[in-house]
PDB file of N, CA and C in Angstrom:
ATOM      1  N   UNK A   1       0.848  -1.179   0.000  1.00  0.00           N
ATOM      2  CA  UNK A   1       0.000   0.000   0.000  1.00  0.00           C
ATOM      3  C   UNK A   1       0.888   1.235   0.000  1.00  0.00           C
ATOM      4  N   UNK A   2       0.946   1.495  -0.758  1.00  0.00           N
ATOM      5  CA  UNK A   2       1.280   3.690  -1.014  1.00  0.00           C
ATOM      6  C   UNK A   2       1.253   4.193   0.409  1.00  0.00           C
ATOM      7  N   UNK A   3       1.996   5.021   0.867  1.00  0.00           N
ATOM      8  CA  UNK A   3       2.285   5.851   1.684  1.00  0.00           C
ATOM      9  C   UNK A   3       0.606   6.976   1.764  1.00  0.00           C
ATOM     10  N   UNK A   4       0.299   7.105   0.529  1.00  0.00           N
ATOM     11  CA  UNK A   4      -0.790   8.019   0.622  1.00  0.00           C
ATOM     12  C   UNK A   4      -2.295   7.521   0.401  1.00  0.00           C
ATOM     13  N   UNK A   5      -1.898   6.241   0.145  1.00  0.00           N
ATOM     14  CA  UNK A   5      -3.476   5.112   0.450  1.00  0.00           C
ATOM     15  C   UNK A   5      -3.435   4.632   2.148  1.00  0.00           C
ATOM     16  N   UNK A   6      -2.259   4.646   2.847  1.00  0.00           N
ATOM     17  CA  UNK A   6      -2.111   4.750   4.415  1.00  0.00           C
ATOM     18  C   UNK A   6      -2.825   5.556   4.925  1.00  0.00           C
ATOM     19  N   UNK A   7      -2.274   7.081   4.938  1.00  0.00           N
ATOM     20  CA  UNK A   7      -3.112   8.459   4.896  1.00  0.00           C
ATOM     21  C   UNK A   7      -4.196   8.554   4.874  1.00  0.00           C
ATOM     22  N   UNK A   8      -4.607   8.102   3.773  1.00  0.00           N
ATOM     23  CA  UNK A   8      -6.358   8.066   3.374  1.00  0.00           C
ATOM     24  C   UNK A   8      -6.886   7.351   4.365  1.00  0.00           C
ATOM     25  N   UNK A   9      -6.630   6.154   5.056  1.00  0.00           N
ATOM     26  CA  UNK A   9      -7.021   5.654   6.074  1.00  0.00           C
ATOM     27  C   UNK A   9      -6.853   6.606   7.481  1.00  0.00           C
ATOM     28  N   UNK A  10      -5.924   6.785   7.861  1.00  0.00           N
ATOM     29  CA  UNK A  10      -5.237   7.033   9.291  1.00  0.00           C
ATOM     30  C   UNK A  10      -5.236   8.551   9.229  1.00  0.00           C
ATOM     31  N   UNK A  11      -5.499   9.277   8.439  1.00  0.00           N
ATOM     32  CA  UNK A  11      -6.509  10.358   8.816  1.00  0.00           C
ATOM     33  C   UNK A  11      -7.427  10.829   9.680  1.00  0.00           C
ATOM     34  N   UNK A  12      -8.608   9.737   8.813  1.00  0.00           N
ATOM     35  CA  UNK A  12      -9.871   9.845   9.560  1.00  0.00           C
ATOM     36  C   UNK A  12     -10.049   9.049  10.868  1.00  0.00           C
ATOM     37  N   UNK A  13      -9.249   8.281  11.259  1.00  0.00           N
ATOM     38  CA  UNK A  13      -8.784   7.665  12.202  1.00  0.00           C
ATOM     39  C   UNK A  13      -8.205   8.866  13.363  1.00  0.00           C
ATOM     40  N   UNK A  14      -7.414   9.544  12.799  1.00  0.00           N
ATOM     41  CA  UNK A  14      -6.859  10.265  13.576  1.00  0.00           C
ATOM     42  C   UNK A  14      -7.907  11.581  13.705  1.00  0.00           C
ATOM     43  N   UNK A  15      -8.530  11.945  13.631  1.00  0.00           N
ATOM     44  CA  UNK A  15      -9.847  12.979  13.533  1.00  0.00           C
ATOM     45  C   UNK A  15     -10.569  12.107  14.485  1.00  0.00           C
ATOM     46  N   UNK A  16     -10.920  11.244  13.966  1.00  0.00           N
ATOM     47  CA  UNK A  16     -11.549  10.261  15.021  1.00  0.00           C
ATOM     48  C   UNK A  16     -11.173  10.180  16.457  1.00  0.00           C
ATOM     49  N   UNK A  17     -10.298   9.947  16.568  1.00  0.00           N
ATOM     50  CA  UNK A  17      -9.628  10.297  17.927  1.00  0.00           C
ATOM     51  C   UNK A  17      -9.493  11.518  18.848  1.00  0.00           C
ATOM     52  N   UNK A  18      -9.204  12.921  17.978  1.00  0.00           N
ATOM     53  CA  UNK A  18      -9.141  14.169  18.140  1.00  0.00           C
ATOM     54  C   UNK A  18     -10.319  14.921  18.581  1.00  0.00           C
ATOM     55  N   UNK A  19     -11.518  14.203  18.083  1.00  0.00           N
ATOM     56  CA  UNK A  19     -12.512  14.288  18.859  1.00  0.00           C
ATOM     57  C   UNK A  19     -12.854  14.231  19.771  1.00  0.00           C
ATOM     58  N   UNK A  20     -13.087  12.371  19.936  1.00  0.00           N
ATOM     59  CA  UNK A  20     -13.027  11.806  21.284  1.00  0.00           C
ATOM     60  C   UNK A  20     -12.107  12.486  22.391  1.00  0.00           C
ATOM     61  N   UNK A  21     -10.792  12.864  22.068  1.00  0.00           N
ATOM     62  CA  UNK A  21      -9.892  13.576  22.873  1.00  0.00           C
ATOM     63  C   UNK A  21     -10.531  14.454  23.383  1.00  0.00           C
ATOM     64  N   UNK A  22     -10.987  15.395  22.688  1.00  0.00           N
ATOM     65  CA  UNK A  22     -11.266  16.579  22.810  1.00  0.00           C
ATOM     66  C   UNK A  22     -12.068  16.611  23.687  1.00  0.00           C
ATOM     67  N   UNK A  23     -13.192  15.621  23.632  1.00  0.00           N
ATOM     68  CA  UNK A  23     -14.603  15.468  24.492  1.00  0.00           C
ATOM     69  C   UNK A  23     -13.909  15.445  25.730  1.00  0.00           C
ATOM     70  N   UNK A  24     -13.262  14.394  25.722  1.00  0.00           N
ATOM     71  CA  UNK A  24     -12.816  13.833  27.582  1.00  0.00           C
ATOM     72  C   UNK A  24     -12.051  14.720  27.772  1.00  0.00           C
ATOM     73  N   UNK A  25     -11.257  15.707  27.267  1.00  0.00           N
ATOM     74  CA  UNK A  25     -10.435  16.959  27.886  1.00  0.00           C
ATOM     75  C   UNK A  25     -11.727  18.112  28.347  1.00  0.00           C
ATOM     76  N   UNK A  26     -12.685  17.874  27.585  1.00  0.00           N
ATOM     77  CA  UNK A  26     -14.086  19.141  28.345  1.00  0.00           C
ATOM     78  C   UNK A  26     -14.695  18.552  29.318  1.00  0.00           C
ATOM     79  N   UNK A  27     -14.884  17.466  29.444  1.00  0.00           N
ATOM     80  CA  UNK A  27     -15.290  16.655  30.980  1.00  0.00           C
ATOM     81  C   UNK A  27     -14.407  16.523  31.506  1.00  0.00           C
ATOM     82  N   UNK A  28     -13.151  16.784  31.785  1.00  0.00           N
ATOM     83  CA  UNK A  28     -12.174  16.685  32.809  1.00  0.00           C
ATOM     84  C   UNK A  28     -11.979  18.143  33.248  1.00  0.00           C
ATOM     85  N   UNK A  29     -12.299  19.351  32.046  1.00  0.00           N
ATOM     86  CA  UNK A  29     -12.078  20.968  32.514  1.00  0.00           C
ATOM     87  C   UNK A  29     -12.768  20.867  33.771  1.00  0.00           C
ATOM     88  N   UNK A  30     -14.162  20.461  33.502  1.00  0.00           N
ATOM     89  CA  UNK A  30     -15.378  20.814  34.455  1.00  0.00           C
ATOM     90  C   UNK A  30     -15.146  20.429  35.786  1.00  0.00           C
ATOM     91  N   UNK A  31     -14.257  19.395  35.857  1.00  0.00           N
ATOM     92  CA  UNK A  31     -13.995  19.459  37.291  1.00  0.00           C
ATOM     93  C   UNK A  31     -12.557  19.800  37.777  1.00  0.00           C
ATOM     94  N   UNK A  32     -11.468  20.398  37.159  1.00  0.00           N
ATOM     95  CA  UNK A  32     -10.397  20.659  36.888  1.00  0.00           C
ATOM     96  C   UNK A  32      -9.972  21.337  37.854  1.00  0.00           C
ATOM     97  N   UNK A  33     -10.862  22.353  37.900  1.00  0.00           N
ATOM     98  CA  UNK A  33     -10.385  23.542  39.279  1.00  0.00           C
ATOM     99  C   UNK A  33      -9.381  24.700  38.089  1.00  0.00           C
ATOM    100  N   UNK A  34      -8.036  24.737  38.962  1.00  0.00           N
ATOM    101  CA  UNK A  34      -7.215  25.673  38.719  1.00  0.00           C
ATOM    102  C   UNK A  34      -6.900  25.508  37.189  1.00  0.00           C
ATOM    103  N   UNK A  35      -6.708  24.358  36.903  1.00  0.00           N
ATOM    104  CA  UNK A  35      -6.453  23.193  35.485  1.00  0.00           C
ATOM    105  C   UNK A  35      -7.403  23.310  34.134  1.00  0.00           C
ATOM    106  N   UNK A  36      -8.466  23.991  34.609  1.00  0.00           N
ATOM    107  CA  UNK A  36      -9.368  24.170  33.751  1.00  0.00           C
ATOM    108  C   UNK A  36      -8.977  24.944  32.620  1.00  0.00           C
ATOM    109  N   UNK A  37      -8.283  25.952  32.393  1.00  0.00           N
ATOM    110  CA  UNK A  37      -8.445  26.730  31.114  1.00  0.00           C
ATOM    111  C   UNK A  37      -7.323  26.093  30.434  1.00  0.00           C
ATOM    112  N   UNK A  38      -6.562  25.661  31.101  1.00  0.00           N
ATOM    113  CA  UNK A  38      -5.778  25.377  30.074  1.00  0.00           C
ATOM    114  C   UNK A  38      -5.875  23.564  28.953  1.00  0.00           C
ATOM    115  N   UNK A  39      -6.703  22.590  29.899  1.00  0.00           N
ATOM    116  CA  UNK A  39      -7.902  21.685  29.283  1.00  0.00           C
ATOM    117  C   UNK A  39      -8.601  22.177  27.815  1.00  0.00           C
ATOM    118  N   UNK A  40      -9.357  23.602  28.584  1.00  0.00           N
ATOM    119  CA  UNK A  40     -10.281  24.040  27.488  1.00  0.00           C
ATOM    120  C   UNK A  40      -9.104  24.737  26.411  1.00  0.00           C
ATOM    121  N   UNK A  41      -8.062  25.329  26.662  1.00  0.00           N
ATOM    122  CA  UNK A  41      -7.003  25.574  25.655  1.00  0.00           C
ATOM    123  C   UNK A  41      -6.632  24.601  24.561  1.00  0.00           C
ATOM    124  N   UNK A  42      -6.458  23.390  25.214  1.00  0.00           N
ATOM    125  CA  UNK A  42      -6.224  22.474  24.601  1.00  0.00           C
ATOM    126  C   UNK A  42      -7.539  21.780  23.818  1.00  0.00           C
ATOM    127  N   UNK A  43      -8.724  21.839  24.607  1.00  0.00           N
ATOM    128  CA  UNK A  43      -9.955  21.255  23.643  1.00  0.00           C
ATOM    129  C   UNK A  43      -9.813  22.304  22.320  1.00  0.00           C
ATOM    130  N   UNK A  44      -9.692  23.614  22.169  1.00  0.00           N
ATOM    131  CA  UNK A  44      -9.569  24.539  21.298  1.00  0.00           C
ATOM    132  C   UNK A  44      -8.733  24.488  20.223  1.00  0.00           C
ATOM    133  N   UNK A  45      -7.397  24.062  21.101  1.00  0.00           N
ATOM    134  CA  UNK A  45      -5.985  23.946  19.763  1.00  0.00           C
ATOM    135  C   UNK A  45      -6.306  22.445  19.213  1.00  0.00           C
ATOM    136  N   UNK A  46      -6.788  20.858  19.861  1.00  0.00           N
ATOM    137  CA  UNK A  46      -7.609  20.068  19.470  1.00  0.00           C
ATOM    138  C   UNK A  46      -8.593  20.396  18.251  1.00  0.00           C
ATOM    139  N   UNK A  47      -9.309  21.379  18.394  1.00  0.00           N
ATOM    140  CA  UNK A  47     -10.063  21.425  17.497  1.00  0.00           C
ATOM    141  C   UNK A  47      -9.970  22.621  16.369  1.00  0.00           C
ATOM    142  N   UNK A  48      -8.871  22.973  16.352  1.00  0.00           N
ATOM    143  CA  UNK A  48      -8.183  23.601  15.180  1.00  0.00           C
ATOM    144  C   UNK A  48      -7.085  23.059  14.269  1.00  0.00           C
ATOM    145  N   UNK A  49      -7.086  21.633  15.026  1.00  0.00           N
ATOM    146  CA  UNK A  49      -5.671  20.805  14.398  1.00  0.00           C
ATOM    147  C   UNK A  49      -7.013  19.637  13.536  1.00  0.00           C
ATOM    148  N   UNK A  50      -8.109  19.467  13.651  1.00  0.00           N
ATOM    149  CA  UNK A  50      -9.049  18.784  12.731  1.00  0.00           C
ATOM    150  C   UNK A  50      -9.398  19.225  11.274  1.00  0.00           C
ATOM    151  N   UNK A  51      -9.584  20.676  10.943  1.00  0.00           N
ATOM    152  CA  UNK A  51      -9.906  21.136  10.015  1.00  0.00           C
ATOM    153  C   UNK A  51      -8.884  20.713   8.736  1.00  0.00           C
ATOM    154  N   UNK A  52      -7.254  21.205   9.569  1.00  0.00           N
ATOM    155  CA  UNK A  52      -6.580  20.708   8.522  1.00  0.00           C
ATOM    156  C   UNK A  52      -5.955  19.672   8.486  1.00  0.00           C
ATOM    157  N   UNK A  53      -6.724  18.437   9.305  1.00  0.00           N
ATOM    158  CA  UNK A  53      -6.206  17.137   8.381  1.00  0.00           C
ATOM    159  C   UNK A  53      -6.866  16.874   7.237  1.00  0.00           C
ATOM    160  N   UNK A  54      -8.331  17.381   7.753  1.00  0.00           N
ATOM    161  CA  UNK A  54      -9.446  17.256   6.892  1.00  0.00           C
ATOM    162  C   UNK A  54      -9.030  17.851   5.134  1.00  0.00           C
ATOM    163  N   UNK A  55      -8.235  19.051   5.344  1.00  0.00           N
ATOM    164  CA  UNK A  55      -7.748  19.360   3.815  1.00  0.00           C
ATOM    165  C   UNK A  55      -6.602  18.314   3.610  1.00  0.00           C
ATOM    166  N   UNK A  56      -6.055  18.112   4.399  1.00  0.00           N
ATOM    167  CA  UNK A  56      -5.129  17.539   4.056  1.00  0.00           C
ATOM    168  C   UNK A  56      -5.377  15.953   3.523  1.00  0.00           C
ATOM    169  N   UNK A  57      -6.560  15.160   4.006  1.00  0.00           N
ATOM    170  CA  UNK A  57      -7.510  14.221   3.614  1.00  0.00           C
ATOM    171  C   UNK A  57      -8.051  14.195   2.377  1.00  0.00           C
ATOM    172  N   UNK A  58      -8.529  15.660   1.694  1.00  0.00           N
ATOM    173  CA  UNK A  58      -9.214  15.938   1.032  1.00  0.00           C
ATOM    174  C   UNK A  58      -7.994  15.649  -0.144  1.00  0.00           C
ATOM    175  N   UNK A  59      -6.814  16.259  -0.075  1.00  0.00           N
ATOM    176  CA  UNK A  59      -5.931  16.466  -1.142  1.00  0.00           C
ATOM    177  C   UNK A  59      -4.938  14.879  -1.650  1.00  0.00           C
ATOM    178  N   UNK A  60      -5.661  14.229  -0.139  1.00  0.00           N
ATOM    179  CA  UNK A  60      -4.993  13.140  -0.924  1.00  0.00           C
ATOM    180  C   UNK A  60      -6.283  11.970  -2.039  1.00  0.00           C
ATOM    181  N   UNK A  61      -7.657  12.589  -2.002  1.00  0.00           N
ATOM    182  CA  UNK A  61      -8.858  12.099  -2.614  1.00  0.00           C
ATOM    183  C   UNK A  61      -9.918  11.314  -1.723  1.00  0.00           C
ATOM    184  N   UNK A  62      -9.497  11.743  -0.313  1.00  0.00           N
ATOM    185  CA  UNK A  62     -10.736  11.217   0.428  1.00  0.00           C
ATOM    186  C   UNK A  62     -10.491  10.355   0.855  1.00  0.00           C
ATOM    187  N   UNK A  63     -11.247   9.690   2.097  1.00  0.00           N
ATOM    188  CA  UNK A  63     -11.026   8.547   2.648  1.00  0.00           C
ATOM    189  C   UNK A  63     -10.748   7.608   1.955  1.00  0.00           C
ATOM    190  N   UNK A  64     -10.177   6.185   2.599  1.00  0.00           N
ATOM    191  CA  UNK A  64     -10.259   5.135   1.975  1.00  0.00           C
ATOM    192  C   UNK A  64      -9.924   4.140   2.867  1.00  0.00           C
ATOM    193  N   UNK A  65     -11.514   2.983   3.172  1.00  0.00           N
ATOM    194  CA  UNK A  65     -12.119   1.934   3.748  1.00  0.00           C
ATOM    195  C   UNK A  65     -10.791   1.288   3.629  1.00  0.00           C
ATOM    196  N   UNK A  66     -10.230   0.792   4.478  1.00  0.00           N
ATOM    197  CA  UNK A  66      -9.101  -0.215   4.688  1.00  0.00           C
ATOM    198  C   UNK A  66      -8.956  -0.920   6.316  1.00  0.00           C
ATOM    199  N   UNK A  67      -9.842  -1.929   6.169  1.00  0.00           N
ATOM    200  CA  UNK A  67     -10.381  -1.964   8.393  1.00  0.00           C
ATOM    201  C   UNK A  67      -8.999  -2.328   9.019  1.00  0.00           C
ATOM    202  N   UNK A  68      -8.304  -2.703   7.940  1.00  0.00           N
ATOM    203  CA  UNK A  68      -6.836  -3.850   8.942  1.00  0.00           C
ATOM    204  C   UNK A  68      -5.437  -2.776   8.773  1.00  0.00           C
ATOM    205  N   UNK A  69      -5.818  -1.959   8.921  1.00  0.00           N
ATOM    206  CA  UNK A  69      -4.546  -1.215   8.881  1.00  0.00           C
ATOM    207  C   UNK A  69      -4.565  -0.156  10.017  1.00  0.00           C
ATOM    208  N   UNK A  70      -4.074  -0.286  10.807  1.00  0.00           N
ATOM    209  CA  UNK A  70      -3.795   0.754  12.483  1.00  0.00           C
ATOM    210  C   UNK A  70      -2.226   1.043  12.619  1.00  0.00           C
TER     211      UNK A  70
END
């Protein structure tokens, strides 16, 4: 497999994750205390690092279904 048929997989994989991350870093702010903004800093820079895998996904032609590859 191509270096950029990998990609196409482990992308959206990795978005996938960045999410989920993101979620459990905003339920952990909430009870964080002092720890909190910088959680929600990170849910923020989390969710500014999604957009451009997403181009970066896009430029290699979009996902691509491959279940056995992690």
């Amino acid at each position: 497999m191509k270096e950029s048929e990998k990609l196409r997989v482990l992308i959206p994989h990795w978005i996938e994750h960045n999410e989920e991350h993101a979620l459990e870093f905003k339920r952990w702010a909430e009870r964080a205390g002092q720890a909190s903004p910088d959680l929600l800093a990170a849910v923020d820079l989390m969710n500014q690092v999604n957009p451009h895998l997403g181009i970066a996904l896009e430029n290699f032609g979009g996902a691509l279904a491959h279940p056995h590859l992690h």
